[in-house]
C-alpha atoms as a PDB file:
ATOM      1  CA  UNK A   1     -59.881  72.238 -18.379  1.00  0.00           C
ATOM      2  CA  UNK A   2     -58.255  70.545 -15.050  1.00  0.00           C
ATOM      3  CA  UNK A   3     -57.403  72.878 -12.688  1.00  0.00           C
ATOM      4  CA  UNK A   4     -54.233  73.138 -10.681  1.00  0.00           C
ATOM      5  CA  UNK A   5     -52.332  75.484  -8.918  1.00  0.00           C
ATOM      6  CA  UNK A   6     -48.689  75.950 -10.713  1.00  0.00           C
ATOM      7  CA  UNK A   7     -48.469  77.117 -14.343  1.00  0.00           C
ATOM      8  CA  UNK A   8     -45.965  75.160 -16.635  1.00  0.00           C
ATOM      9  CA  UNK A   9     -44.410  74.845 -20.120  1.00  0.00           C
ATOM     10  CA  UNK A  10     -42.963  72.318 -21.442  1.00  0.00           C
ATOM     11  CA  UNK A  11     -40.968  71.969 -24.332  1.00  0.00           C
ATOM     12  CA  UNK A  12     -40.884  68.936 -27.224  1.00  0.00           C
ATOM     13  CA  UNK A  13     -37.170  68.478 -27.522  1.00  0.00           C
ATOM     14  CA  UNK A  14     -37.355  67.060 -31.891  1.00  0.00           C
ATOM     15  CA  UNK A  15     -40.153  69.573 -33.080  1.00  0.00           C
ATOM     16  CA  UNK A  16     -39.370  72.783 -30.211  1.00  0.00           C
ATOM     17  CA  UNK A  17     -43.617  72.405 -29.607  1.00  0.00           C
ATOM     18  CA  UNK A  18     -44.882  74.124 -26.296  1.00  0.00           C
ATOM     19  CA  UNK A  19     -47.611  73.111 -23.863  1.00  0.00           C
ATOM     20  CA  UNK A  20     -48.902  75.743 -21.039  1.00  0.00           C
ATOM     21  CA  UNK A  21     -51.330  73.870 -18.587  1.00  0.00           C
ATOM     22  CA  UNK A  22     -51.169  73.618 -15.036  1.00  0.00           C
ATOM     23  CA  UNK A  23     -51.073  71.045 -12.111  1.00  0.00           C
ATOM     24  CA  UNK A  24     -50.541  70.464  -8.645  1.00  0.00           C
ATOM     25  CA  UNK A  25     -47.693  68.511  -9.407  1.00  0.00           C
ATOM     26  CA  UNK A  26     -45.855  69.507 -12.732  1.00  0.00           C
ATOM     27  CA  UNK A  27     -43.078  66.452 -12.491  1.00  0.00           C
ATOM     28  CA  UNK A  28     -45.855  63.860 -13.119  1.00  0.00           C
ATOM     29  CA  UNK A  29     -47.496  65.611 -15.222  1.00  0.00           C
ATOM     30  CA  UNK A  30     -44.753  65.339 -17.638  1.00  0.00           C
ATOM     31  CA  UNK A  31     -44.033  61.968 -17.111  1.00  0.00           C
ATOM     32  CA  UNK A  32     -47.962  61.565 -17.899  1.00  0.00           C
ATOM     33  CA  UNK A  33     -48.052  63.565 -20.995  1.00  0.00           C
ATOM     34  CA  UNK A  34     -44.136  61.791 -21.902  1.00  0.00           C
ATOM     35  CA  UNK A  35     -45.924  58.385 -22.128  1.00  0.00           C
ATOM     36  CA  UNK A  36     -47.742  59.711 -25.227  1.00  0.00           C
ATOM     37  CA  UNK A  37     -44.990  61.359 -26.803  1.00  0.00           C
ATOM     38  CA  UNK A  38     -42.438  60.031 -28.999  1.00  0.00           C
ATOM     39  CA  UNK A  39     -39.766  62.979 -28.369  1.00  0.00           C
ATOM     40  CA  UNK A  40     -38.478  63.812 -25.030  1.00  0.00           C
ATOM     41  CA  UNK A  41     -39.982  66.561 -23.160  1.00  0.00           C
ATOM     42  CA  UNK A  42     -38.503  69.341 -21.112  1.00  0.00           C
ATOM     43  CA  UNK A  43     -39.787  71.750 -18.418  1.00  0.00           C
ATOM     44  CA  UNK A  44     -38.936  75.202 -19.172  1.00  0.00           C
ATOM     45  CA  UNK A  45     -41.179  77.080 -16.647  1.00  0.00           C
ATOM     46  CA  UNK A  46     -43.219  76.280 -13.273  1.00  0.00           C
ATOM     47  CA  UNK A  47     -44.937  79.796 -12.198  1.00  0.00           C
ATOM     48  CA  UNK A  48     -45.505  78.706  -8.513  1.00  0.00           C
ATOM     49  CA  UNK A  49     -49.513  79.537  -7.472  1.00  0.00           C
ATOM     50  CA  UNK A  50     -50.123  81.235 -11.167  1.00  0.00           C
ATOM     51  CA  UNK A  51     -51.977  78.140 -12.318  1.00  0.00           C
ATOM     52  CA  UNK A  52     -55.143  80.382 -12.853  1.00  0.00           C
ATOM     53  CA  UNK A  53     -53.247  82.511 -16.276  1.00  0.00           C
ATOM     54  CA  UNK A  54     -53.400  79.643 -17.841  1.00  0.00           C
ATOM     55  CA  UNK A  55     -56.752  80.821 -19.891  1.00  0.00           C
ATOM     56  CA  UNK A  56     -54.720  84.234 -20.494  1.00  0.00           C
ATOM     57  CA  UNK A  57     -51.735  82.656 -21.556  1.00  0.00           C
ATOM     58  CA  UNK A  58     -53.844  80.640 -23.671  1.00  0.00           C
ATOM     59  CA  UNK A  59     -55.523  83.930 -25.539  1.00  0.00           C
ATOM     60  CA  UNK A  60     -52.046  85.296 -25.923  1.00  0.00           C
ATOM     61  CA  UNK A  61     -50.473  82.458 -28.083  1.00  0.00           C
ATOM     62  CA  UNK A  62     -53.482  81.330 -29.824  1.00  0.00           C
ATOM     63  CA  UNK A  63     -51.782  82.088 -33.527  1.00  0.00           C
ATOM     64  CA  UNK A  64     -49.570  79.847 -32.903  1.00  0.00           C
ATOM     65  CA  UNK A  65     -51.497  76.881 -32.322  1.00  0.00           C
ATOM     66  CA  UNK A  66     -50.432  73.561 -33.910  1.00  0.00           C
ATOM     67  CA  UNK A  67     -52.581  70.678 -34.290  1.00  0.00           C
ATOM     68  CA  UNK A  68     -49.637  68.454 -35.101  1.00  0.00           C
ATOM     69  CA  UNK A  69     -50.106  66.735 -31.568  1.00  0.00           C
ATOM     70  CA  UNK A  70     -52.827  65.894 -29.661  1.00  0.00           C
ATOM     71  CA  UNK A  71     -53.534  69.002 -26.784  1.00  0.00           C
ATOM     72  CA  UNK A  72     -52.891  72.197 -26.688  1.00  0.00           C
ATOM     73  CA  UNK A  73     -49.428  72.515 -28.235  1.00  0.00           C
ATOM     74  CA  UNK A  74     -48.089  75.759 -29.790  1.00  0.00           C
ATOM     75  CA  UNK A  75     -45.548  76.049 -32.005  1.00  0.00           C
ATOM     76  CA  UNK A  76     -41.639  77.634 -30.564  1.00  0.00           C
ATOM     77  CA  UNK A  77     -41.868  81.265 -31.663  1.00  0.00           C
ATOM     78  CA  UNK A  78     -45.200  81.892 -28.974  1.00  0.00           C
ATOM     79  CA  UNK A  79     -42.476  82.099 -26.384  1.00  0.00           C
ATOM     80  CA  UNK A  80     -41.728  85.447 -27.560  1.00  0.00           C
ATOM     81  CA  UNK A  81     -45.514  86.729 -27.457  1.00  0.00           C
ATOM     82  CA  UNK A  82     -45.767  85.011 -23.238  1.00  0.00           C
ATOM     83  CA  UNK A  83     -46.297  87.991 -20.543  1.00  0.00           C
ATOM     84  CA  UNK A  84     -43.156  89.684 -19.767  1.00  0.00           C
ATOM     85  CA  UNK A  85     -43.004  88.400 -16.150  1.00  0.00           C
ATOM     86  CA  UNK A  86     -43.191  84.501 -17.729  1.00  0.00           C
ATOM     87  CA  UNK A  87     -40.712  85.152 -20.068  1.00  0.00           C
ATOM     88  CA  UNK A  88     -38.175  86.697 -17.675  1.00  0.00           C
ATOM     89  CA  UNK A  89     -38.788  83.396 -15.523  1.00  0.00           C
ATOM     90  CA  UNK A  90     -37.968  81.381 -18.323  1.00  0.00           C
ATOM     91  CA  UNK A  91     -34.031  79.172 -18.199  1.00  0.00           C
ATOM     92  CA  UNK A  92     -33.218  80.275 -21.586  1.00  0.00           C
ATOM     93  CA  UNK A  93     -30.580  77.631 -21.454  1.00  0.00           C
ATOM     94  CA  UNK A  94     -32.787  75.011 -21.191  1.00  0.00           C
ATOM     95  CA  UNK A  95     -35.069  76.397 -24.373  1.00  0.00           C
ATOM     96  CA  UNK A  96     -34.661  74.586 -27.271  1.00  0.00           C
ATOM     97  CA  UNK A  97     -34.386  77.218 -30.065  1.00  0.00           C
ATOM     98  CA  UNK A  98     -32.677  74.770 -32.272  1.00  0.00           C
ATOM     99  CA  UNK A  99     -34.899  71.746 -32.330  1.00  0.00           C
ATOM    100  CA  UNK A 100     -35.005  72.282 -36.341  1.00  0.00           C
ATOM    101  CA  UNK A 101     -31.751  71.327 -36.547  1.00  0.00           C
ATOM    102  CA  UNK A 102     -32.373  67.899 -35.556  1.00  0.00           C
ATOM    103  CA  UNK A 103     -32.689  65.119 -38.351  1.00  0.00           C
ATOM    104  CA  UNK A 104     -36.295  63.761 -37.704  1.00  0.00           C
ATOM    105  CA  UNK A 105     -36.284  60.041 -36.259  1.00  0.00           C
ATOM    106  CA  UNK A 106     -37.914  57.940 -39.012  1.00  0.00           C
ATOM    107  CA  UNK A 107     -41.994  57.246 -39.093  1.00  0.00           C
ATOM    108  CA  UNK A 108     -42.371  59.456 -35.840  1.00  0.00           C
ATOM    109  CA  UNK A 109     -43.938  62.842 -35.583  1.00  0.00           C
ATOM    110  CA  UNK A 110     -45.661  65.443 -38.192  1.00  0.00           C
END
């Protein structure tokens, strides 16, 4: 696990996917993780200094792993199960609750 000091998620914009890691610098690191992704990706959350709950935040959405992509990816509804100080920080506007209403683009994804 690379370490870091701000906690993030980001959100697949087709498939509504989450990823919670952390980095120094949360802009490049999704541009990094963008290159190998075929759907845009959004940030939804930067916890300034609370890189170190990513483990706990981890533990906490476990059930709702996918292994449709490569990493740690969960699948949408684990937003609800997040620590109640995470979730409040969360732009709900910017959450994609209806990536399932998207057609899929042909020969990419799951």
């Amino acid at each position: 696990m690379t370490g870091g000091t701000h906690l993030y998620i980001i959100q697949m914009d087709r498939t509504g996917a989450i990823k919670v890691g952390r980095s120094n610098d949360v802009e490049r690191r999704c541009k990094q993780l963008q290159t190998s992704c075929p759907y845009p990706l959004i940030v939804l959350l930067v916890a300034k200094r609370q890189g170190n709950r990513e483990q706990e935040v981890h533990r906490r959405l476990k059930a709702y792993r996918t292994a449709s992509f490569q990493g740690e990816w969960f699948r949408e509804p684990a937003l609800g199960e997040l620590p109640t100080d995470l979730y409040e920080m969360l732009d709900i506007e910017f959450v994609n609750s209806d990536w399932w209403k998207k057609p899929p683009e042909p020969g990419v994804g799951p």
